[in-house]
PDB file of N, CA and C in Angstrom:
ATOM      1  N   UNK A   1       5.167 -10.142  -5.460  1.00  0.00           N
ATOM      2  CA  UNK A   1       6.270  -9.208  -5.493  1.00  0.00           C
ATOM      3  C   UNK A   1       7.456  -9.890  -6.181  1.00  0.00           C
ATOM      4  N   UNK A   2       8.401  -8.926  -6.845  1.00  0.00           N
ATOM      5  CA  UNK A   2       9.545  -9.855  -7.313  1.00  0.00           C
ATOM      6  C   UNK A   2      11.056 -10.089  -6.410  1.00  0.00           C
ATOM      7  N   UNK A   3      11.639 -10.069  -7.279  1.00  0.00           N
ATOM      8  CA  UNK A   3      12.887 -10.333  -5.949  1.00  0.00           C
ATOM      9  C   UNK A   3      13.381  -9.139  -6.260  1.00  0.00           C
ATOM     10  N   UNK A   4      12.909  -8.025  -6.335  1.00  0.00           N
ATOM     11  CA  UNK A   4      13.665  -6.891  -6.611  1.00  0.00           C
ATOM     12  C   UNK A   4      13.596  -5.973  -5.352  1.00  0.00           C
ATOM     13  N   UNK A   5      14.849  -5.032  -4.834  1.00  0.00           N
ATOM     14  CA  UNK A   5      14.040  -4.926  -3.466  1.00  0.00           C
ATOM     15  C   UNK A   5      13.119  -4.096  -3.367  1.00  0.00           C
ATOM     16  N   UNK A   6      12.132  -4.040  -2.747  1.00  0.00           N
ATOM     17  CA  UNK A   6      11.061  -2.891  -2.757  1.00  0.00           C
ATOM     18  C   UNK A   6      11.154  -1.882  -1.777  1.00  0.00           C
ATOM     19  N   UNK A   7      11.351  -0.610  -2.862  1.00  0.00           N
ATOM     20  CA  UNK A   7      11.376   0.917  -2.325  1.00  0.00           C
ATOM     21  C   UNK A   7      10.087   1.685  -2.050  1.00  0.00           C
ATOM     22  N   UNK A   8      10.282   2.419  -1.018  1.00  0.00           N
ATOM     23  CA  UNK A   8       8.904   2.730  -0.118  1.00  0.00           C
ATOM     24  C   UNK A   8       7.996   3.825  -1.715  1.00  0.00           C
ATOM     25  N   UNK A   9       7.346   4.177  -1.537  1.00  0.00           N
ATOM     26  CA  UNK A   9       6.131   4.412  -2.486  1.00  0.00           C
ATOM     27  C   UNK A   9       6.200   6.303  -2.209  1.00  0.00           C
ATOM     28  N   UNK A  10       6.563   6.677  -1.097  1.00  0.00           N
ATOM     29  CA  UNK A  10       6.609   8.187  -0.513  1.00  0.00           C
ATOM     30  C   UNK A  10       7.541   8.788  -1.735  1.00  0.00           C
ATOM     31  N   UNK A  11       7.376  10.116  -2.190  1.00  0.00           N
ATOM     32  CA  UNK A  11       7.721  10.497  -3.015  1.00  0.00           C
ATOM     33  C   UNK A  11       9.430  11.017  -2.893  1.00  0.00           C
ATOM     34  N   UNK A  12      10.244  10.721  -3.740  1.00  0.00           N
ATOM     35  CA  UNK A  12      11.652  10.946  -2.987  1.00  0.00           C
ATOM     36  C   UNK A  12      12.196  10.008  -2.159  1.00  0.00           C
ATOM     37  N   UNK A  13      11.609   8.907  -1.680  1.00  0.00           N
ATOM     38  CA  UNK A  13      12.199   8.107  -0.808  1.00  0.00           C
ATOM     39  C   UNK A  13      12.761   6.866  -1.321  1.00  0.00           C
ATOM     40  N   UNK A  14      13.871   6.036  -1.133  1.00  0.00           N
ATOM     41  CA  UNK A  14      14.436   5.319  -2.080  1.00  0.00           C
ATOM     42  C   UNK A  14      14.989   3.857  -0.731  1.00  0.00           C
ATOM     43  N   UNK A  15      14.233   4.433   0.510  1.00  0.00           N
ATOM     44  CA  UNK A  15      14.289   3.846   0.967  1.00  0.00           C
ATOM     45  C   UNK A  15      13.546   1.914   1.371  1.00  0.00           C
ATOM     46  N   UNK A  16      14.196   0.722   1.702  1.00  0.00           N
ATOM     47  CA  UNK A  16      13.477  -0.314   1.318  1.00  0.00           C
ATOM     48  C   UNK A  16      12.257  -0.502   2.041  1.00  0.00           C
ATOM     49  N   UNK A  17      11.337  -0.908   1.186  1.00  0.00           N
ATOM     50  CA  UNK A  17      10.010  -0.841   2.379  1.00  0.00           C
ATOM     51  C   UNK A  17       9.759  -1.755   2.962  1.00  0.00           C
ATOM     52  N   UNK A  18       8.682  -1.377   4.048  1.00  0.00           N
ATOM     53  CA  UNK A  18       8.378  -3.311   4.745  1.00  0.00           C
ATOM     54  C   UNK A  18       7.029  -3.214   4.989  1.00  0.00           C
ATOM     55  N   UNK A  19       6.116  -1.655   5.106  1.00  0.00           N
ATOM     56  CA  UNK A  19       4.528  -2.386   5.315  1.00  0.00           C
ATOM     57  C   UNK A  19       4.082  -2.181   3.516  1.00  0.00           C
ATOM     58  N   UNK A  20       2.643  -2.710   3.365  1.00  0.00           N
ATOM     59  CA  UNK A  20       1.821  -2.889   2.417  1.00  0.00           C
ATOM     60  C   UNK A  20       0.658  -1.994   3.241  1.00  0.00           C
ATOM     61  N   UNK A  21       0.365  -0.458   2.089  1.00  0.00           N
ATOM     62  CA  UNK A  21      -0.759  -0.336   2.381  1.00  0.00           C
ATOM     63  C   UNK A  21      -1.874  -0.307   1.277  1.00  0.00           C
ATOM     64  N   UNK A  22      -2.747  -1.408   1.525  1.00  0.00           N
ATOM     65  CA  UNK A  22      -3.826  -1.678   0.398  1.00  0.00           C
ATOM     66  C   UNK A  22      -5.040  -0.935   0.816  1.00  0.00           C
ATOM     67  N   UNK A  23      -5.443  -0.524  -0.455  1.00  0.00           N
ATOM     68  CA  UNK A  23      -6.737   0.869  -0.612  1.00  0.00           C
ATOM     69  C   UNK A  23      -7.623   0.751  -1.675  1.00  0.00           C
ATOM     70  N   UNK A  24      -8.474   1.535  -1.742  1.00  0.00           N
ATOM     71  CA  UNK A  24      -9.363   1.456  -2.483  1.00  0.00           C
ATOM     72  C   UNK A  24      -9.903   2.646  -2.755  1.00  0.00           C
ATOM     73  N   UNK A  25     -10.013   3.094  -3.901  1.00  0.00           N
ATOM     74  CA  UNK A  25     -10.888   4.910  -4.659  1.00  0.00           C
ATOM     75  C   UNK A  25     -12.219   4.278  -4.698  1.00  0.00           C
ATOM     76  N   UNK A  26     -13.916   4.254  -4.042  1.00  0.00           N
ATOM     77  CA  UNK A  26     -14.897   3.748  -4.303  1.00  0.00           C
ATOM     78  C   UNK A  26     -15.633   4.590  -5.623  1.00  0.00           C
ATOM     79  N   UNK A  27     -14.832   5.767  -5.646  1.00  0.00           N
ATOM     80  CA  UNK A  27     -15.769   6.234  -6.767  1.00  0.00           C
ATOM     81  C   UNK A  27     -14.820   6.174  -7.962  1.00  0.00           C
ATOM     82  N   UNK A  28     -14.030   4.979  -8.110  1.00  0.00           N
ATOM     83  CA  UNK A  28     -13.998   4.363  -9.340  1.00  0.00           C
ATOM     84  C   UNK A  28     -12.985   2.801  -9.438  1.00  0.00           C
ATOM     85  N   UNK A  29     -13.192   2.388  -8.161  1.00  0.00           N
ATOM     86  CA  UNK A  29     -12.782   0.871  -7.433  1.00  0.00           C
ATOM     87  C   UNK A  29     -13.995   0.032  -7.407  1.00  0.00           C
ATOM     88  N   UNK A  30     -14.603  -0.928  -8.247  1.00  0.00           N
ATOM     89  CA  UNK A  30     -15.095  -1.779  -7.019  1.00  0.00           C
ATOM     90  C   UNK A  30     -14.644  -2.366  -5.845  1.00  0.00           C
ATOM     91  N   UNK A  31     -15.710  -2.628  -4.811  1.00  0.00           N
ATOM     92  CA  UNK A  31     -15.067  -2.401  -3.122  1.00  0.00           C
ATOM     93  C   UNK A  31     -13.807  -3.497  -2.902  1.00  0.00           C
ATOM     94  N   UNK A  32     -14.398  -4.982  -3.749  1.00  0.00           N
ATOM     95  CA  UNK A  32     -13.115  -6.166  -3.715  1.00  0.00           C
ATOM     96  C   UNK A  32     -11.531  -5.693  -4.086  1.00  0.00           C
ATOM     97  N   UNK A  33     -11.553  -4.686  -4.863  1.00  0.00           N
ATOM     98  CA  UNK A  33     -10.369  -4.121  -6.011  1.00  0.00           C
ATOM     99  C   UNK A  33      -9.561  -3.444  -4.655  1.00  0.00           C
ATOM    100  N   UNK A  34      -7.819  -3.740  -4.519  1.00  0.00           N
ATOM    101  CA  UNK A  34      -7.285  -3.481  -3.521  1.00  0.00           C
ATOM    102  C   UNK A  34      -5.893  -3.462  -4.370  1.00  0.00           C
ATOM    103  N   UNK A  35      -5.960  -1.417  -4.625  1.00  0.00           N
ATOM    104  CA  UNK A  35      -4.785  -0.845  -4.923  1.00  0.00           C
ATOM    105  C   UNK A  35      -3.249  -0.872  -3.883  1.00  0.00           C
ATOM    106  N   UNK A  36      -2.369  -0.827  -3.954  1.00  0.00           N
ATOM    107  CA  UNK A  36      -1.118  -0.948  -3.189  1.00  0.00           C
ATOM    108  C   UNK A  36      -0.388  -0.099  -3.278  1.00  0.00           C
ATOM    109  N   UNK A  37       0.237   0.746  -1.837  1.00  0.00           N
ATOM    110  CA  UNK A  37       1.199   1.310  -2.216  1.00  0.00           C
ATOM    111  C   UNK A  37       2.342   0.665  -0.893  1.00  0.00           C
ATOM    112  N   UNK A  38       3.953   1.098  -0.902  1.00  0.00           N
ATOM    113  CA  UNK A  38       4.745  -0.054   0.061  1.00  0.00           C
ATOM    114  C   UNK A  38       5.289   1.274   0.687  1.00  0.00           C
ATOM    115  N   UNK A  39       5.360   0.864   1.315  1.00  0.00           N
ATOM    116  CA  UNK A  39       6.390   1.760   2.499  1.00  0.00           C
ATOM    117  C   UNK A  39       7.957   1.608   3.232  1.00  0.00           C
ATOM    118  N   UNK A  40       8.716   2.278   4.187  1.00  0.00           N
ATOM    119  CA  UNK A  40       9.162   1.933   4.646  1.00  0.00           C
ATOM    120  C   UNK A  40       8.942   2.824   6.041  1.00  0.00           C
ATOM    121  N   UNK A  41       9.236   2.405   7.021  1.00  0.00           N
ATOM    122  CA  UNK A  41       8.790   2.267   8.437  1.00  0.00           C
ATOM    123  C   UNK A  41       8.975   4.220   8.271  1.00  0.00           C
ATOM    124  N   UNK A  42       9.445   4.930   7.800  1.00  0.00           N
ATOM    125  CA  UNK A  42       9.369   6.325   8.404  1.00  0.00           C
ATOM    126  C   UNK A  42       8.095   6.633   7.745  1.00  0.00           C
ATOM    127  N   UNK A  43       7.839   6.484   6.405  1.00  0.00           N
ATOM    128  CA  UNK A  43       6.705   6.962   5.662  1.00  0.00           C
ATOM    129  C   UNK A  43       5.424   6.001   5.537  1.00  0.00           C
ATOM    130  N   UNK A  44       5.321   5.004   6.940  1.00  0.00           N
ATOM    131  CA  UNK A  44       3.919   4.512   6.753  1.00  0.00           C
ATOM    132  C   UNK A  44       2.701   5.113   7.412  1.00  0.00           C
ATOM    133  N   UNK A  45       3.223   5.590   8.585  1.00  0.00           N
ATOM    134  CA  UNK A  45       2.144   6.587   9.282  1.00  0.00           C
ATOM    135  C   UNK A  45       1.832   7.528   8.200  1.00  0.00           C
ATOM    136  N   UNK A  46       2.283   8.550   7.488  1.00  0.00           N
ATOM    137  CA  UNK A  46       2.506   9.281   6.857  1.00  0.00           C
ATOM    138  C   UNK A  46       1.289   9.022   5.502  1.00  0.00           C
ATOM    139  N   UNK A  47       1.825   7.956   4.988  1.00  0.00           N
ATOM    140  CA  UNK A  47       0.961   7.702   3.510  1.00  0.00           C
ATOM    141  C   UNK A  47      -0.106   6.900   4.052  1.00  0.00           C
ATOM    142  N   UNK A  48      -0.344   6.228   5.292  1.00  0.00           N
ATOM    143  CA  UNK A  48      -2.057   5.769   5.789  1.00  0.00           C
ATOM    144  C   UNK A  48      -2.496   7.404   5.920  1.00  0.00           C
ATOM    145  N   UNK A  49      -2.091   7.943   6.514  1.00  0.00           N
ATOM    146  CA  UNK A  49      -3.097   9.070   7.332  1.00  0.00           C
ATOM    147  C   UNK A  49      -3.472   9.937   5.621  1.00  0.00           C
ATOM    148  N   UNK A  50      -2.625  10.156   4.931  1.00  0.00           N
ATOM    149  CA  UNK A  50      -3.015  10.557   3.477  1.00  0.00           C
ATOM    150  C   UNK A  50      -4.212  10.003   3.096  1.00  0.00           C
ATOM    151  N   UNK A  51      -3.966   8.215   2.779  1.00  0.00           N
ATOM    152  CA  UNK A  51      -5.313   7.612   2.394  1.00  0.00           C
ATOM    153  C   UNK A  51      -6.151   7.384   2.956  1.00  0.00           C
ATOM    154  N   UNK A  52      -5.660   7.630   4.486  1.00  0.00           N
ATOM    155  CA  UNK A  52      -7.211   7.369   5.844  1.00  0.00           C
ATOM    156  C   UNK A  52      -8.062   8.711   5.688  1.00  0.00           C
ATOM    157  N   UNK A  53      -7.596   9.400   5.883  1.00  0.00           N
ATOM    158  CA  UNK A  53      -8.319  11.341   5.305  1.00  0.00           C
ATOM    159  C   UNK A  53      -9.248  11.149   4.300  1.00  0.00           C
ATOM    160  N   UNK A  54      -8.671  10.420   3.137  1.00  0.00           N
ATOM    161  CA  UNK A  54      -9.920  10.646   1.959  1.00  0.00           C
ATOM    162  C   UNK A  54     -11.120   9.274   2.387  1.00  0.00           C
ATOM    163  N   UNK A  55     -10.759   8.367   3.065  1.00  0.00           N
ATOM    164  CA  UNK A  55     -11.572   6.664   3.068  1.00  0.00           C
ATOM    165  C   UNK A  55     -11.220   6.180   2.222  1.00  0.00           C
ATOM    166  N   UNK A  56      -9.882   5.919   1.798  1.00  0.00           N
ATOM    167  CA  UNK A  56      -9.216   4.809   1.073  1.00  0.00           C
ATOM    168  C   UNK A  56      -8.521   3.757   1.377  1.00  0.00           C
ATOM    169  N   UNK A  57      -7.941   4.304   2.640  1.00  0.00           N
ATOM    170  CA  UNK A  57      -6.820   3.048   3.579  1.00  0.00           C
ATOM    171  C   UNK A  57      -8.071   2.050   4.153  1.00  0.00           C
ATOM    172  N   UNK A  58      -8.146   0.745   3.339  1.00  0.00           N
ATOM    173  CA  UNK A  58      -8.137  -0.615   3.750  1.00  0.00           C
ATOM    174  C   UNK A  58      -7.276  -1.753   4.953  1.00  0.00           C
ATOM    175  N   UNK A  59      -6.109  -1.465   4.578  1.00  0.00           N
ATOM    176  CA  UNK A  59      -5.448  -2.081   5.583  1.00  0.00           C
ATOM    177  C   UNK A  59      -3.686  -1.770   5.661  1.00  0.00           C
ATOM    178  N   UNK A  60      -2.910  -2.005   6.249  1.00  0.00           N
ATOM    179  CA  UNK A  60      -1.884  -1.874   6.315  1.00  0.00           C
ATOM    180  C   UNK A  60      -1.788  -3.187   7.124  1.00  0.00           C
ATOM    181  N   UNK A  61      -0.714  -4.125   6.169  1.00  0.00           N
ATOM    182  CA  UNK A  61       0.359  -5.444   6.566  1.00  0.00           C
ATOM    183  C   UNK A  61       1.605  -5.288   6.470  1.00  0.00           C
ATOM    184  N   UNK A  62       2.284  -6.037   7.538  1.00  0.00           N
ATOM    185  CA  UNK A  62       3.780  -5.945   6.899  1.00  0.00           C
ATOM    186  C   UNK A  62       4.118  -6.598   5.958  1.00  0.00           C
ATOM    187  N   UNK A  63       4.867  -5.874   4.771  1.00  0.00           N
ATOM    188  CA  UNK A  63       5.552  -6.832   3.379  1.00  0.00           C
ATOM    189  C   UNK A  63       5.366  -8.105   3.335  1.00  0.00           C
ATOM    190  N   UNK A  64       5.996  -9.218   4.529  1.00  0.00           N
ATOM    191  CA  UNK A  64       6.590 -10.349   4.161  1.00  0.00           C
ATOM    192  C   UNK A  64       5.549 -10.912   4.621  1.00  0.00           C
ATOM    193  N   UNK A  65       4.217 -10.549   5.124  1.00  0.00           N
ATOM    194  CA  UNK A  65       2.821 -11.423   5.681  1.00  0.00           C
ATOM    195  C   UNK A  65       1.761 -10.869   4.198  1.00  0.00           C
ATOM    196  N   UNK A  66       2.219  -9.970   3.464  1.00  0.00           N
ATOM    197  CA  UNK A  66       1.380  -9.249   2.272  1.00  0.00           C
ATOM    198  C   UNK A  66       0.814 -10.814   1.133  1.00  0.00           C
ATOM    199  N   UNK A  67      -0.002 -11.079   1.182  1.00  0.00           N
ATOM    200  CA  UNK A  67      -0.807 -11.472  -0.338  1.00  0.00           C
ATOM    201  C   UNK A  67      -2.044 -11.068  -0.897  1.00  0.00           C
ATOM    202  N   UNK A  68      -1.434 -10.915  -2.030  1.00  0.00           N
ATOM    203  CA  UNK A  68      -2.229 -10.385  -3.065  1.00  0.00           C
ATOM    204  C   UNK A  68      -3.730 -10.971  -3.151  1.00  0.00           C
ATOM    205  N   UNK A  69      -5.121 -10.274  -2.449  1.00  0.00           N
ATOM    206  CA  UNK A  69      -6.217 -10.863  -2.809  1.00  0.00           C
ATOM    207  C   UNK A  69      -6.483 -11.472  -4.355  1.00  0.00           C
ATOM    208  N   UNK A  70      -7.336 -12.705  -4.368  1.00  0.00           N
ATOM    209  CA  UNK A  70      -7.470 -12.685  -6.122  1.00  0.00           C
ATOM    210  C   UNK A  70      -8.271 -11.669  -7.115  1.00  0.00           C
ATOM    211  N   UNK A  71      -7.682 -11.567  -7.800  1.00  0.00           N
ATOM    212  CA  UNK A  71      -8.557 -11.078  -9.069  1.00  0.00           C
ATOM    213  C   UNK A  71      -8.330  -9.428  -8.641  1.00  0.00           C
ATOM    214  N   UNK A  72      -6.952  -9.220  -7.545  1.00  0.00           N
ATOM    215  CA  UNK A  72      -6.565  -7.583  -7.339  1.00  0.00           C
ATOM    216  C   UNK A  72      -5.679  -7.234  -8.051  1.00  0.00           C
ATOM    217  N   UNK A  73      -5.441  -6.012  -8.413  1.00  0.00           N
ATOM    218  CA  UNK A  73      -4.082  -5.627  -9.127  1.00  0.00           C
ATOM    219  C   UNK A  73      -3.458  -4.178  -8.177  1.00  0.00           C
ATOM    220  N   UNK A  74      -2.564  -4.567  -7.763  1.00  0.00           N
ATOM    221  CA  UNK A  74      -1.580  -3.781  -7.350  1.00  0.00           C
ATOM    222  C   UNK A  74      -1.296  -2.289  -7.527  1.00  0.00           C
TER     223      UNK A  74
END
């Protein structure tokens, strides 16, 4: 991440985020490949249960415990 602050990922929201939720599309992800979107505490329930519905939500961390698996892109 950079030092820029990071705004939650929910559409309209400009608020700063603090979880990481990493996912995956299998029908066009391989399973290692762990897409990202960030949140902030009102819109994380919100955007898991979006990607938990289809079987995309992998995991949800908070921001400052978040690293990037290798060879993932964001």
């Amino acid at each position: 991440m950079s030092d820029e602050t990071p705004i939650c990922s929910a559409k309209g929201c400009r608020t700063t985020a603090v979880w990481v939720l990493a996912w995956n599309n299998p029908k066009i992800h391989t399973p290692e490949r762990r897409k990202t979107w960030i949140a902030c505490e009102e819109h994380r329930e919100h955007l898991a249960q979006f990607l938990s519905v289809r079987g995309f939500l992998k995991d949800v961390v908070p921001l400052d415990e978040w690293r990037e698996p290798e060879g993932s892109e964001g």
